[in-house]
PDB file of N, CA and C in Angstrom:
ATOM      1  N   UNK A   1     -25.793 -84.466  73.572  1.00  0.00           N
ATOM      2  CA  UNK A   1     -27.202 -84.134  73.700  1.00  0.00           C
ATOM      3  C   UNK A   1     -27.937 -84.675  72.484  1.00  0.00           C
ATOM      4  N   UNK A   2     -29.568 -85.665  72.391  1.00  0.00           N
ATOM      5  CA  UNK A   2     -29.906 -85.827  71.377  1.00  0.00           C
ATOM      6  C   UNK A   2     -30.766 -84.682  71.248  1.00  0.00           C
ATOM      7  N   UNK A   3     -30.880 -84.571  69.887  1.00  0.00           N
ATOM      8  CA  UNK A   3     -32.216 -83.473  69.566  1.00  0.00           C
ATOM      9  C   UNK A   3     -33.189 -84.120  68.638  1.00  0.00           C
ATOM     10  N   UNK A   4     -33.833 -83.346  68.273  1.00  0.00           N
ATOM     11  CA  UNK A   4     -35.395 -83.989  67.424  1.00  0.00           C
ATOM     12  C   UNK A   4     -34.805 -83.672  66.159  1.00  0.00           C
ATOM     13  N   UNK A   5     -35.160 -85.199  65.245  1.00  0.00           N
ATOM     14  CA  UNK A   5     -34.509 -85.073  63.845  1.00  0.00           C
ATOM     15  C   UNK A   5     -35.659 -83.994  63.275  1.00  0.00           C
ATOM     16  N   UNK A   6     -34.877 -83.423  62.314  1.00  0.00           N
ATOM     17  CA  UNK A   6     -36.475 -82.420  61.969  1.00  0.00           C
ATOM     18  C   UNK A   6     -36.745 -82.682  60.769  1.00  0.00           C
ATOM     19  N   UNK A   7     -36.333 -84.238  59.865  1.00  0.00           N
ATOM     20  CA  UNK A   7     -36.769 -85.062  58.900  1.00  0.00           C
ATOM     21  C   UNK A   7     -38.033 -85.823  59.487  1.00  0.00           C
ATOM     22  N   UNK A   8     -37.583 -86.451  60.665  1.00  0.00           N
ATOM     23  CA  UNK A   8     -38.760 -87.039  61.471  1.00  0.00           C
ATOM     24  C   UNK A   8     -40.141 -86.134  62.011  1.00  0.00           C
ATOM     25  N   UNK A   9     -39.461 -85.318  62.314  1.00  0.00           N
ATOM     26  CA  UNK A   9     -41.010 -83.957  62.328  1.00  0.00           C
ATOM     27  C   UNK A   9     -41.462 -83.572  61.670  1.00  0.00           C
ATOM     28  N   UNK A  10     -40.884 -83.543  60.295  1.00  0.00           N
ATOM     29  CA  UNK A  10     -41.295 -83.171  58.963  1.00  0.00           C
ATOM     30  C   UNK A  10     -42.670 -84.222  58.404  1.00  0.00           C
ATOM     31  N   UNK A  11     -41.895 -85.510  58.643  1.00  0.00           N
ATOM     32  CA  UNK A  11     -42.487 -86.824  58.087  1.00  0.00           C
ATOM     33  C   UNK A  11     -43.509 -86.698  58.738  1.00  0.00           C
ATOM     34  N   UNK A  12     -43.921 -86.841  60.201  1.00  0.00           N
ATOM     35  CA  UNK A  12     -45.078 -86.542  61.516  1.00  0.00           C
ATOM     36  C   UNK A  12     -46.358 -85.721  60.427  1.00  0.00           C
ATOM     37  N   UNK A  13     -45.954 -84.269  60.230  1.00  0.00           N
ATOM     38  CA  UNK A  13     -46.973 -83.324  59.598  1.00  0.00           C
ATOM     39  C   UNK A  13     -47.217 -83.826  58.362  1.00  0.00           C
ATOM     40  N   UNK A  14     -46.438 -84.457  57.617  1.00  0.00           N
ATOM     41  CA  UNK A  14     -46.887 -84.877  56.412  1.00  0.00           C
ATOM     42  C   UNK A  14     -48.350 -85.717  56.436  1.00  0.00           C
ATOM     43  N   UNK A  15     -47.672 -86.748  57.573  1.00  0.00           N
ATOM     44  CA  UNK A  15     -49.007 -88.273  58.247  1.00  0.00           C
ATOM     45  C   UNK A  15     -50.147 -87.107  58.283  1.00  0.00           C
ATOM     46  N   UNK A  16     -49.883 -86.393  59.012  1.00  0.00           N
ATOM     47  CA  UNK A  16     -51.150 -85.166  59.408  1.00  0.00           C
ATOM     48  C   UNK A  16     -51.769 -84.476  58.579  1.00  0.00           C
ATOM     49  N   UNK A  17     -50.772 -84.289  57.331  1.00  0.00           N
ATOM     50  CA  UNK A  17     -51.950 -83.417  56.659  1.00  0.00           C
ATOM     51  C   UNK A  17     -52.141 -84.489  55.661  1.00  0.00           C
ATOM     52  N   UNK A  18     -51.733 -85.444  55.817  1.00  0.00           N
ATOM     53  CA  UNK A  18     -52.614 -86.866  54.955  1.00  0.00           C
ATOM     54  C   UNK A  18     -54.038 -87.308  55.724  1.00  0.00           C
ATOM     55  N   UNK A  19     -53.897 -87.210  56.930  1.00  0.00           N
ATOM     56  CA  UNK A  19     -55.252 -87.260  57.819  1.00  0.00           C
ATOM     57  C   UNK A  19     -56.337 -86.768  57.532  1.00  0.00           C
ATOM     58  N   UNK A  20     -55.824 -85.557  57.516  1.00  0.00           N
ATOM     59  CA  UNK A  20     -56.637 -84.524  57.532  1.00  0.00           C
ATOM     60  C   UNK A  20     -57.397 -83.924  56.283  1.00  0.00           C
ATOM     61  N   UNK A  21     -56.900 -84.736  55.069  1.00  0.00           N
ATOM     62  CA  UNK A  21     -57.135 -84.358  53.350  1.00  0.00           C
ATOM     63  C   UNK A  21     -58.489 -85.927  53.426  1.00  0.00           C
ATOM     64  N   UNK A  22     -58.025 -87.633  53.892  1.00  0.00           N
ATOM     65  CA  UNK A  22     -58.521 -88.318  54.386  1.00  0.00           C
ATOM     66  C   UNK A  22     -60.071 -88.082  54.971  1.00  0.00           C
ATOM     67  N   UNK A  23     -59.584 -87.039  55.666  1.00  0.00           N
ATOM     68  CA  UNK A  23     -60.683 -86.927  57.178  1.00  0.00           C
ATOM     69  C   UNK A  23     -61.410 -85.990  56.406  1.00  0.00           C
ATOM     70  N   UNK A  24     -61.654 -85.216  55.729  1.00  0.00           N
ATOM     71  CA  UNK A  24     -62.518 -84.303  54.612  1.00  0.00           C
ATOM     72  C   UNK A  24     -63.328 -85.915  53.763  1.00  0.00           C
ATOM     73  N   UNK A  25     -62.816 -86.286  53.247  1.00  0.00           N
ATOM     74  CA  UNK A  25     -63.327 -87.383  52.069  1.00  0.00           C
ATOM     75  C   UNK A  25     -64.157 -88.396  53.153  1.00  0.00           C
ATOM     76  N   UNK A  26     -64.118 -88.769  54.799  1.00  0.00           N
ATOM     77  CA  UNK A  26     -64.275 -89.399  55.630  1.00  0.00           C
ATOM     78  C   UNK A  26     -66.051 -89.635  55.668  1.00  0.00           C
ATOM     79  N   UNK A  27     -66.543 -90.494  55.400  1.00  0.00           N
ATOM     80  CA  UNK A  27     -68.342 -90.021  55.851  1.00  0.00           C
ATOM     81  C   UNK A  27     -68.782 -90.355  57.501  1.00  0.00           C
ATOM     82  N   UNK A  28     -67.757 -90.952  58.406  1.00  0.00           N
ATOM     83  CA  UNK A  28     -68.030 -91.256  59.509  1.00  0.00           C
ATOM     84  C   UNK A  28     -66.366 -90.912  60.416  1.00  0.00           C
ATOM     85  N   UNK A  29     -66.227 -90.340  61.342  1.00  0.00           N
ATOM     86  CA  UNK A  29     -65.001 -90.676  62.231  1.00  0.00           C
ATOM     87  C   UNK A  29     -65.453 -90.275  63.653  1.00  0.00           C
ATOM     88  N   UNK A  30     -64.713 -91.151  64.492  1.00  0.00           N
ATOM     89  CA  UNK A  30     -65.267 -91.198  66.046  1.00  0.00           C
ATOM     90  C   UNK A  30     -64.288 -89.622  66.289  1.00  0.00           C
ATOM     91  N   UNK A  31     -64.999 -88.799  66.954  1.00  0.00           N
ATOM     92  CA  UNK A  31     -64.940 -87.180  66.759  1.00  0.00           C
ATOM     93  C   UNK A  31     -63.290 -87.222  67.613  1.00  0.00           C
ATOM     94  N   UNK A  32     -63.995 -88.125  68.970  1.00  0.00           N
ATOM     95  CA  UNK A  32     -63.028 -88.154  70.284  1.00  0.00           C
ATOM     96  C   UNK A  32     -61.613 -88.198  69.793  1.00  0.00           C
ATOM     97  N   UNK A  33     -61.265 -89.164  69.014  1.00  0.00           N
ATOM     98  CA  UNK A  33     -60.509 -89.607  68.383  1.00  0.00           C
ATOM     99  C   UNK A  33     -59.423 -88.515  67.512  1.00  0.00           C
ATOM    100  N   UNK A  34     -60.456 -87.751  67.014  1.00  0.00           N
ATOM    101  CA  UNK A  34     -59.836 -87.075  66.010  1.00  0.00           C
ATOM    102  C   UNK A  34     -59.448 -85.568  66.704  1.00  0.00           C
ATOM    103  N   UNK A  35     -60.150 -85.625  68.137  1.00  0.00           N
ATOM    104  CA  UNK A  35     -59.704 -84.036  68.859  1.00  0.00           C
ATOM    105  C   UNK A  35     -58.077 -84.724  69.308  1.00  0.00           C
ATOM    106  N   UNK A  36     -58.399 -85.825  69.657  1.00  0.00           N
ATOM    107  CA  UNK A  36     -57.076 -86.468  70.590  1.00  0.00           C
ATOM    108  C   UNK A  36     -56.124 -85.978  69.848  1.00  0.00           C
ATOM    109  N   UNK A  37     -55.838 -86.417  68.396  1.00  0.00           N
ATOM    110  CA  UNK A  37     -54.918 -86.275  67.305  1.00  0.00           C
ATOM    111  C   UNK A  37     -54.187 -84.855  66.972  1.00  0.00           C
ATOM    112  N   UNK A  38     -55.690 -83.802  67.468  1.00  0.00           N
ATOM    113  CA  UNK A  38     -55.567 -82.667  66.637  1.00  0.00           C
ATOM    114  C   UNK A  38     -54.620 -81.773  67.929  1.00  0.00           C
ATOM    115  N   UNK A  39     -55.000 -82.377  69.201  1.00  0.00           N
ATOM    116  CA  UNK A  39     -54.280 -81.523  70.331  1.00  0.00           C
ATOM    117  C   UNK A  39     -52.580 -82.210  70.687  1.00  0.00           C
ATOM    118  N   UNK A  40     -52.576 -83.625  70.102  1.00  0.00           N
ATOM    119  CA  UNK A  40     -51.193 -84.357  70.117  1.00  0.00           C
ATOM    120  C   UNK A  40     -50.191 -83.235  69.071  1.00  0.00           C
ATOM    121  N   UNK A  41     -50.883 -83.332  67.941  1.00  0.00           N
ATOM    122  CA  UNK A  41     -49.912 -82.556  66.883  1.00  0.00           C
ATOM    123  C   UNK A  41     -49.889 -81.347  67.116  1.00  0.00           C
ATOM    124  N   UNK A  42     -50.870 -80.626  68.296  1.00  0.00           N
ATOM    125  CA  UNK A  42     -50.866 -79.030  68.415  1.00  0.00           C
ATOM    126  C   UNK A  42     -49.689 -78.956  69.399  1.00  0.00           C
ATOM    127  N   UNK A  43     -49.313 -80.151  70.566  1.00  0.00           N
ATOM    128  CA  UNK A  43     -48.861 -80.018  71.158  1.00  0.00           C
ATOM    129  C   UNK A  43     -46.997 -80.564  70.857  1.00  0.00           C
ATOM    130  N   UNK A  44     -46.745 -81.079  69.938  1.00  0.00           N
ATOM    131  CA  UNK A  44     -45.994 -81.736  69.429  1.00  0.00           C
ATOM    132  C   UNK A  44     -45.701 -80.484  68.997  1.00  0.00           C
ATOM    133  N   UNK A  45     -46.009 -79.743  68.122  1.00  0.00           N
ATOM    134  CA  UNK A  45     -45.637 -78.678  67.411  1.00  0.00           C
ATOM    135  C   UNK A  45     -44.935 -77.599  68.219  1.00  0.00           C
ATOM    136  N   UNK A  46     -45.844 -77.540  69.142  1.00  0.00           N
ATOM    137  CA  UNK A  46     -45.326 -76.836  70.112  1.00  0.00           C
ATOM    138  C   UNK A  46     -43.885 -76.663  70.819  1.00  0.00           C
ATOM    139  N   UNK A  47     -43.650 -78.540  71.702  1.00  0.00           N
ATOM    140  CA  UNK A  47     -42.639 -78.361  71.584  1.00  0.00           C
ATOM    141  C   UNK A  47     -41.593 -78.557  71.537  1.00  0.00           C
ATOM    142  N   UNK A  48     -41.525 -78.960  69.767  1.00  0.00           N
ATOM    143  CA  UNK A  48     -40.765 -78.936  68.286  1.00  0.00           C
ATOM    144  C   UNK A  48     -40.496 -77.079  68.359  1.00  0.00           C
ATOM    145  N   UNK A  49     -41.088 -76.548  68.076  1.00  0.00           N
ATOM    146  CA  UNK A  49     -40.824 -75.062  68.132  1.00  0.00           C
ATOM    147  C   UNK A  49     -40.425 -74.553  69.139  1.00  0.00           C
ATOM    148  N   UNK A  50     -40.332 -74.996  70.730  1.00  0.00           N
ATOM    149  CA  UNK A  50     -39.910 -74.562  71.464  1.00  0.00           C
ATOM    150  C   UNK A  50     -38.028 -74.933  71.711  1.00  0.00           C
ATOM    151  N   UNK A  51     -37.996 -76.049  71.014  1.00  0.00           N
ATOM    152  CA  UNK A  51     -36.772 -77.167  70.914  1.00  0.00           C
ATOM    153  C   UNK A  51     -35.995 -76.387  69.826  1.00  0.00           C
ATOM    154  N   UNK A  52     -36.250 -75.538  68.480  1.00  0.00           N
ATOM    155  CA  UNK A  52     -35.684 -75.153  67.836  1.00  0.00           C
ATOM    156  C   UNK A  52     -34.973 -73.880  68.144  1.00  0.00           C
ATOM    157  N   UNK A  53     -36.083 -72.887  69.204  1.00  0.00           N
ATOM    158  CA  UNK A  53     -35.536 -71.849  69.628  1.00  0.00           C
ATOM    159  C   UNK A  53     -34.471 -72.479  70.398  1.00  0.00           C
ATOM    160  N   UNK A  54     -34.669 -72.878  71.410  1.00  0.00           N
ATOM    161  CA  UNK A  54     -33.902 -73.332  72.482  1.00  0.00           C
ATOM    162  C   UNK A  54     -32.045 -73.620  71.577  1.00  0.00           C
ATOM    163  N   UNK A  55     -32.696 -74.480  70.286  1.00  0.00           N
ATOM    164  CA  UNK A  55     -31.072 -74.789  69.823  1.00  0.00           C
ATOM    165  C   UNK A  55     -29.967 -73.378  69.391  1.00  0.00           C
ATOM    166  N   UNK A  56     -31.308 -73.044  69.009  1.00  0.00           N
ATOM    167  CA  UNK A  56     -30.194 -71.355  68.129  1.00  0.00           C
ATOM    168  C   UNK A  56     -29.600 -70.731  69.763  1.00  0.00           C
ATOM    169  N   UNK A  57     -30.935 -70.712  70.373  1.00  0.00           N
ATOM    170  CA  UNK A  57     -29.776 -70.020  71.600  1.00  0.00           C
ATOM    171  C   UNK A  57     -28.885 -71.061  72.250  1.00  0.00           C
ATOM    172  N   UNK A  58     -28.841 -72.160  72.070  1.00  0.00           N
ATOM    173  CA  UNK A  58     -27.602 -72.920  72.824  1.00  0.00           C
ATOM    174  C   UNK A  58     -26.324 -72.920  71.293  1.00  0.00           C
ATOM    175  N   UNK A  59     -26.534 -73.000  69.862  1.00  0.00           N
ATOM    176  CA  UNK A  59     -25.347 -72.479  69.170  1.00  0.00           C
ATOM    177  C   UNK A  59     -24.869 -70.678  69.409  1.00  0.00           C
ATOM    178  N   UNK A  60     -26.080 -70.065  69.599  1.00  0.00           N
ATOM    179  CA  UNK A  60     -25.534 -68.344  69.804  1.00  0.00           C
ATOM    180  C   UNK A  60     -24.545 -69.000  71.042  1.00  0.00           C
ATOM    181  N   UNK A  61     -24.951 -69.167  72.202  1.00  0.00           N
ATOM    182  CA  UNK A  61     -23.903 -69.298  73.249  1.00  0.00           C
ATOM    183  C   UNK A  61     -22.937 -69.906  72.882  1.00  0.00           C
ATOM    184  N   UNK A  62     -22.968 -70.862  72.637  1.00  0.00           N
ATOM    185  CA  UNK A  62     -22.089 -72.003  71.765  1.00  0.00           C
ATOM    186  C   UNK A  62     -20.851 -71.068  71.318  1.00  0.00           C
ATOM    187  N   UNK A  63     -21.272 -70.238  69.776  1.00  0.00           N
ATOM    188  CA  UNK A  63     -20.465 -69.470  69.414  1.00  0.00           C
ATOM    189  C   UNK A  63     -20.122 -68.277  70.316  1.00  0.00           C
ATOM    190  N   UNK A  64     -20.443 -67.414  71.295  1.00  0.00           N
ATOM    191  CA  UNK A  64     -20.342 -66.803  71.765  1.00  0.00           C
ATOM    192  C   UNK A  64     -18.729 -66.971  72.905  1.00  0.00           C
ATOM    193  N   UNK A  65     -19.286 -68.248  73.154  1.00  0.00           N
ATOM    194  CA  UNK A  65     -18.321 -68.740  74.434  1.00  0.00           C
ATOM    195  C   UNK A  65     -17.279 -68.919  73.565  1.00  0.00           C
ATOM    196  N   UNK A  66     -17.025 -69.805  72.447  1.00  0.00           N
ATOM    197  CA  UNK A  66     -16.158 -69.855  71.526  1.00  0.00           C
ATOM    198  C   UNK A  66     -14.920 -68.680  71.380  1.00  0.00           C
ATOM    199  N   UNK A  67     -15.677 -67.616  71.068  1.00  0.00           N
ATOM    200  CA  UNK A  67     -15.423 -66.108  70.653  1.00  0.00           C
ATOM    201  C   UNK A  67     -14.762 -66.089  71.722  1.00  0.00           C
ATOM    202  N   UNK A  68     -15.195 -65.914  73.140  1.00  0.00           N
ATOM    203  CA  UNK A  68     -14.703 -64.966  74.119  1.00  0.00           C
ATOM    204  C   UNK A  68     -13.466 -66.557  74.774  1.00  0.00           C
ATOM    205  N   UNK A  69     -13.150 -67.194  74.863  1.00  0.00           N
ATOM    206  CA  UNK A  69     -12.166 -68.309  74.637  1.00  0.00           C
ATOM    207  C   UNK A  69     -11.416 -68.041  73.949  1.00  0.00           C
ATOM    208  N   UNK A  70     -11.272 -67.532  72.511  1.00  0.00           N
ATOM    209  CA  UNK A  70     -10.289 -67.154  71.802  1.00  0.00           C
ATOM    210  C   UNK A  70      -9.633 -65.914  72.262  1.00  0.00           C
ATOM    211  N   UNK A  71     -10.472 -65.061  72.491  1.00  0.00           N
ATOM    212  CA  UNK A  71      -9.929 -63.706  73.010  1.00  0.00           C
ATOM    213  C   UNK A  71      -9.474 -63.907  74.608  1.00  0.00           C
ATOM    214  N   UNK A  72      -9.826 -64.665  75.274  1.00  0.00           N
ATOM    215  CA  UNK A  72      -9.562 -64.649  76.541  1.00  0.00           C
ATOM    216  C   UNK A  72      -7.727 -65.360  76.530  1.00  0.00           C
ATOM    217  N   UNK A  73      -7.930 -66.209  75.806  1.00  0.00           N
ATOM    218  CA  UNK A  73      -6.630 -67.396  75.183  1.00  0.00           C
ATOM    219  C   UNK A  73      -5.807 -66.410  74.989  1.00  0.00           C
ATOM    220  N   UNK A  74      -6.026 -65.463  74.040  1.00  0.00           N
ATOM    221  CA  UNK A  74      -4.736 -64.574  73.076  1.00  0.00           C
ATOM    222  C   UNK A  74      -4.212 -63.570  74.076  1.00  0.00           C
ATOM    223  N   UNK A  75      -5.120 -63.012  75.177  1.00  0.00           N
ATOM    224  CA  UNK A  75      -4.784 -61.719  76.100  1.00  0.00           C
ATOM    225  C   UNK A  75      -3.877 -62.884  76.969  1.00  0.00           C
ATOM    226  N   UNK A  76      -4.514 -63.603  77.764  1.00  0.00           N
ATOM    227  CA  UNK A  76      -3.191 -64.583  78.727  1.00  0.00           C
ATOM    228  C   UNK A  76      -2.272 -65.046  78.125  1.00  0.00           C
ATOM    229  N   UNK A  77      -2.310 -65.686  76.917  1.00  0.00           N
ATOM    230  CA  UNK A  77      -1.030 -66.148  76.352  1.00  0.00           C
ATOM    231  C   UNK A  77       0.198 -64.182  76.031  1.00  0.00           C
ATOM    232  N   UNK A  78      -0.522 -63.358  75.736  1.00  0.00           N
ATOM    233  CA  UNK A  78       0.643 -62.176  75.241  1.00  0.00           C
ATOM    234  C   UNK A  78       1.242 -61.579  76.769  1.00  0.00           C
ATOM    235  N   UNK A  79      -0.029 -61.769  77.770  1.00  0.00           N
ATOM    236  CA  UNK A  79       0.449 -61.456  79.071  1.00  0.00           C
ATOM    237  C   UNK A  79       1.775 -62.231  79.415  1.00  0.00           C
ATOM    238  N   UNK A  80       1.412 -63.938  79.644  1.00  0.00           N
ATOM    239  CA  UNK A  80       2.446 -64.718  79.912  1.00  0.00           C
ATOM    240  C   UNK A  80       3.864 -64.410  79.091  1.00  0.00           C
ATOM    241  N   UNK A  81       3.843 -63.940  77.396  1.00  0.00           N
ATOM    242  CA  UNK A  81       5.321 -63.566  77.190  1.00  0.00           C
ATOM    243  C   UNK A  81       5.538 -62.024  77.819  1.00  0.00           C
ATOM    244  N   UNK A  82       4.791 -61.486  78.212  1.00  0.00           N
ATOM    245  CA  UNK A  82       5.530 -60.443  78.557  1.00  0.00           C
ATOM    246  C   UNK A  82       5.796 -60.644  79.916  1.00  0.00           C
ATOM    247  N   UNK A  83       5.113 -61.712  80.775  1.00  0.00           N
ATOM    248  CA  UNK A  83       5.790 -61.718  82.023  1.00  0.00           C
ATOM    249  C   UNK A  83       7.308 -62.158  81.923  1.00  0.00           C
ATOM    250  N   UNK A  84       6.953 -63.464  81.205  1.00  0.00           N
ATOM    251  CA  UNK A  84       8.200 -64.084  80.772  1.00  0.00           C
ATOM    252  C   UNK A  84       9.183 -63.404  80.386  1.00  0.00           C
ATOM    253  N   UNK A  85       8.808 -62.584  79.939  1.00  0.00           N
ATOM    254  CA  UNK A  85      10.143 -61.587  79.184  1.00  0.00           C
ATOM    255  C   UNK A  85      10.989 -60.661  80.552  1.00  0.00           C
ATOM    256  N   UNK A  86       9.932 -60.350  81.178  1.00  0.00           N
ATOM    257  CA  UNK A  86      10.746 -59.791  82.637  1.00  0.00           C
ATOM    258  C   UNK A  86      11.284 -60.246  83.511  1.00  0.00           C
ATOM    259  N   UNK A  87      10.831 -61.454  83.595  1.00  0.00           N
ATOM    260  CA  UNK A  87      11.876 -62.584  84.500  1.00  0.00           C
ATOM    261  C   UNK A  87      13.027 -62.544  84.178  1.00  0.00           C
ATOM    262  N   UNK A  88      13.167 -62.916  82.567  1.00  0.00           N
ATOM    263  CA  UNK A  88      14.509 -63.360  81.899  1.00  0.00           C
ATOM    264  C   UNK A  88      15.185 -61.886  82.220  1.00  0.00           C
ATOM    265  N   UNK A  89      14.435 -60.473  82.092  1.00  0.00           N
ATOM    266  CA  UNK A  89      15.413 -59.602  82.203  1.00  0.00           C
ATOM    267  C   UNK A  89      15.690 -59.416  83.680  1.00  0.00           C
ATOM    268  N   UNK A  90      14.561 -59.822  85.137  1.00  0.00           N
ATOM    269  CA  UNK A  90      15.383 -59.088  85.921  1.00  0.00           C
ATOM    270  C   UNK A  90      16.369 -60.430  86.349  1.00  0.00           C
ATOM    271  N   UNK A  91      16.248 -61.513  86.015  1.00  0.00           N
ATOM    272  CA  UNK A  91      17.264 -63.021  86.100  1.00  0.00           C
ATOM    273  C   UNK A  91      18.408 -62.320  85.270  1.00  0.00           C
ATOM    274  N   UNK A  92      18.768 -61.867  84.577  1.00  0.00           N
ATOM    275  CA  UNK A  92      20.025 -61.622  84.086  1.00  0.00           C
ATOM    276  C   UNK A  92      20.146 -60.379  84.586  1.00  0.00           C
ATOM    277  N   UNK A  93      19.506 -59.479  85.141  1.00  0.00           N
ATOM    278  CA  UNK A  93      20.128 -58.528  85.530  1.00  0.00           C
ATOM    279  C   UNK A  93      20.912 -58.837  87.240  1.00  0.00           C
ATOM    280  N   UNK A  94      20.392 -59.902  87.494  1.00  0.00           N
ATOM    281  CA  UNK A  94      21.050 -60.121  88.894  1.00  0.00           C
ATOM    282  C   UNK A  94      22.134 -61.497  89.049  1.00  0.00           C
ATOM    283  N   UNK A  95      22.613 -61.723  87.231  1.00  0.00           N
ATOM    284  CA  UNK A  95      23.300 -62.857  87.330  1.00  0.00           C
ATOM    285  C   UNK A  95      24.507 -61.551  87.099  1.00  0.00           C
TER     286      UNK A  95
END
């Protein structure tokens, strides 16, 4: 799965609040222009933040499934020697 570098999203807001320090000192800017910008990065942000939740809950599951794999592993594997162990005894009890 790729995900969003969050050096590269970092770098994004930086451009932005260079704009926007720019766009104060500015004596003219075409307005249109500058709503376009302001709803791209509102929406970008968005979802960048929706992408981050999303990751913690795909590592919680991640680890979760992990967890219950290990425990699921250790109960079938102690089952299997103890089946094993009764074979061998009722196999020798009928040799």
């Amino acid at each position: 799965m790729q995900g969003i570098d969050n050096r590269e999203h970092r770098n994004l807001l930086d451009v932005f609040q260079k704009y926007e320090h720019m766009l104060l000192n500015a004596v003219e800017i075409e307005l249109g222009e500058d709503d376009k910008i302001r709803k791209e990065i509102a929406e970008i942000t968005v979802l960048y933040n929706n992408f981050k939740t999303l990751l913690a809950e795909l590592e919680k599951c991640t680890r979760d499934y992990e967890s219950k794999k290990k425990y699921t592993r250790s109960i079938l594997h102690k089952n299997i020697r103890k089946l094993t162990t009764e074979i061998q005894k009722k196999s020798n009890l009928q040799d």
